[in-house]
C-alpha atoms as a PDB file:
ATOM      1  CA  UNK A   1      10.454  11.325 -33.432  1.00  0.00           C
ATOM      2  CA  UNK A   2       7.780  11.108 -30.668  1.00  0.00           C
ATOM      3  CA  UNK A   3       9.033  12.332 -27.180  1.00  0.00           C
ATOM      4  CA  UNK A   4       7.955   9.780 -24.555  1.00  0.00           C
ATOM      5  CA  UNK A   5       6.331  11.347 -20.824  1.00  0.00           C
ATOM      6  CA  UNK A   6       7.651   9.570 -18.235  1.00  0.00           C
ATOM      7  CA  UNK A   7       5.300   9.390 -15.119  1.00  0.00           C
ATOM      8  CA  UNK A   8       7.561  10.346 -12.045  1.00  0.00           C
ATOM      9  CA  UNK A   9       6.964   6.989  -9.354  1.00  0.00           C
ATOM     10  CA  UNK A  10       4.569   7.984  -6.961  1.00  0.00           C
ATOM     11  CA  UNK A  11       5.733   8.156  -3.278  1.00  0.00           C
ATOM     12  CA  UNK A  12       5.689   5.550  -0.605  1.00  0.00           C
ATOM     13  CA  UNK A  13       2.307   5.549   1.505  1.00  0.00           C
ATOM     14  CA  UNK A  14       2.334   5.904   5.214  1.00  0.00           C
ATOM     15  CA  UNK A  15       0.112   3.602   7.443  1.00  0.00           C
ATOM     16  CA  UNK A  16      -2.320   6.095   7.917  1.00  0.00           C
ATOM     17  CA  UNK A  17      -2.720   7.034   4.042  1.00  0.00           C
ATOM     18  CA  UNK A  18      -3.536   3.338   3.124  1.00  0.00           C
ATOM     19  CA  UNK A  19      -5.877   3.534   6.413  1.00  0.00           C
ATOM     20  CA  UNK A  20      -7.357   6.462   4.873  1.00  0.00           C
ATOM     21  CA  UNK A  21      -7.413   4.885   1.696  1.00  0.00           C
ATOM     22  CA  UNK A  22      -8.612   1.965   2.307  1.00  0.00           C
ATOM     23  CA  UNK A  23     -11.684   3.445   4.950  1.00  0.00           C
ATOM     24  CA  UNK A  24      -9.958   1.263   7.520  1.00  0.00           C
ATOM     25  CA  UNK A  25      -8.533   1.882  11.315  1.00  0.00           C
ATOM     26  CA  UNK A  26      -4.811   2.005  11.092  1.00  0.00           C
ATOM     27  CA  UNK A  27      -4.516  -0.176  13.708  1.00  0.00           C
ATOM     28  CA  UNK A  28      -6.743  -2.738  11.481  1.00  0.00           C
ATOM     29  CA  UNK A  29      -3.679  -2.411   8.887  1.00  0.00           C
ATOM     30  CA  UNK A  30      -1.237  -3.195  12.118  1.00  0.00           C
ATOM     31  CA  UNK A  31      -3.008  -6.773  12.488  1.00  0.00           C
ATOM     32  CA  UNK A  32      -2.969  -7.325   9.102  1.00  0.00           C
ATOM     33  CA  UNK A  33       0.643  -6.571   8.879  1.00  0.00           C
ATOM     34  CA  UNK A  34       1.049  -9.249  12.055  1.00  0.00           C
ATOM     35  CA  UNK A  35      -1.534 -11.545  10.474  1.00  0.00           C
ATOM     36  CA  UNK A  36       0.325 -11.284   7.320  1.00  0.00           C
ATOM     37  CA  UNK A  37      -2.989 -10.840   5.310  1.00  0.00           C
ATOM     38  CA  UNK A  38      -3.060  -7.175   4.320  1.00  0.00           C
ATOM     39  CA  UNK A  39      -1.280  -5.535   1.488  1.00  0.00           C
ATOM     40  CA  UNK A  40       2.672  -6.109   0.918  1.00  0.00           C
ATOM     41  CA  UNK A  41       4.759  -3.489   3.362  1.00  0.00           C
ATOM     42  CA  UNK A  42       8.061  -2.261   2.964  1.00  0.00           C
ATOM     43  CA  UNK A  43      10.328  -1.751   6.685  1.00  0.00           C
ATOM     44  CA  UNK A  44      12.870   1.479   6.104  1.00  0.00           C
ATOM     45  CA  UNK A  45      15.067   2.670   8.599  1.00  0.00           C
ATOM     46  CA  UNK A  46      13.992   3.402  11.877  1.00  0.00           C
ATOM     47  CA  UNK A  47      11.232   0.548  11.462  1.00  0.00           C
ATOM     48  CA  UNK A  48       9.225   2.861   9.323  1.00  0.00           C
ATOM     49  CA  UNK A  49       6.265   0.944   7.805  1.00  0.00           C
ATOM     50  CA  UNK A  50       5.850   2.311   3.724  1.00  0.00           C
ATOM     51  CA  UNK A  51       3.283   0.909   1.158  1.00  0.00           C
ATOM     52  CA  UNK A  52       3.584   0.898  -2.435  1.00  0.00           C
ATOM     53  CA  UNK A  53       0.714   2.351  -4.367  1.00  0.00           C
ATOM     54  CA  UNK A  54       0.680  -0.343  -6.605  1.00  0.00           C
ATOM     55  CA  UNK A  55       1.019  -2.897  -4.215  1.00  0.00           C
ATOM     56  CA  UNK A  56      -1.935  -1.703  -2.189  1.00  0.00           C
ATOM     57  CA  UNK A  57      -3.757  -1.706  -5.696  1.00  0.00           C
ATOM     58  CA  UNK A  58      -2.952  -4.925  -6.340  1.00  0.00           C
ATOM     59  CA  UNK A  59      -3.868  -6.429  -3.299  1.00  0.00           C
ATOM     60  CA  UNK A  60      -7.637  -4.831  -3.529  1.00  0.00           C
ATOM     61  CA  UNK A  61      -7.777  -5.950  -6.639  1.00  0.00           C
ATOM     62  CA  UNK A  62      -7.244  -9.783  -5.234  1.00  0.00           C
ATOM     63  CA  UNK A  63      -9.400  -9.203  -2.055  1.00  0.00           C
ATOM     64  CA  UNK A  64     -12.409  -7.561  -4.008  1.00  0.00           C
ATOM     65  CA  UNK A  65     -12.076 -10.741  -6.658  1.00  0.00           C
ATOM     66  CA  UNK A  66     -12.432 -13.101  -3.575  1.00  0.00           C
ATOM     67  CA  UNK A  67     -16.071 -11.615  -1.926  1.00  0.00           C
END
């Protein structure tokens, strides 16, 4: 019987990862967030702005398909 690796879920990105990330300002991710036109954004506690890796993927994907 084959023993299966399971990948641990990578950690919620801040703003300024995704920033970094994505060779943006963070305040450029701010207006998209207000805009509604960047990548999808989780709120936690405290109004702490997260990003999912794979939602930041995805959204690339769908903006670099578009130019």
């Amino acid at each position: 019987m084959a023993v299966q690796k399971v990948q641990a879920p990578r950690p919620l990105a801040t703003p300024q990862e995704v920033a970094d990330f994505l060779a943006v300002p963070e305040s450029r991710l701010r207006q998209w967030r207000y805009l509604g036109t960047g990548p999808a954004y989780r709120k936690l506690a405290n109004h702490l702005v997260r990003y999912r890796w794979s939602d930041v993927e995805e959204w690339l994907d769908r903006e670099s398909a578009v130019a």
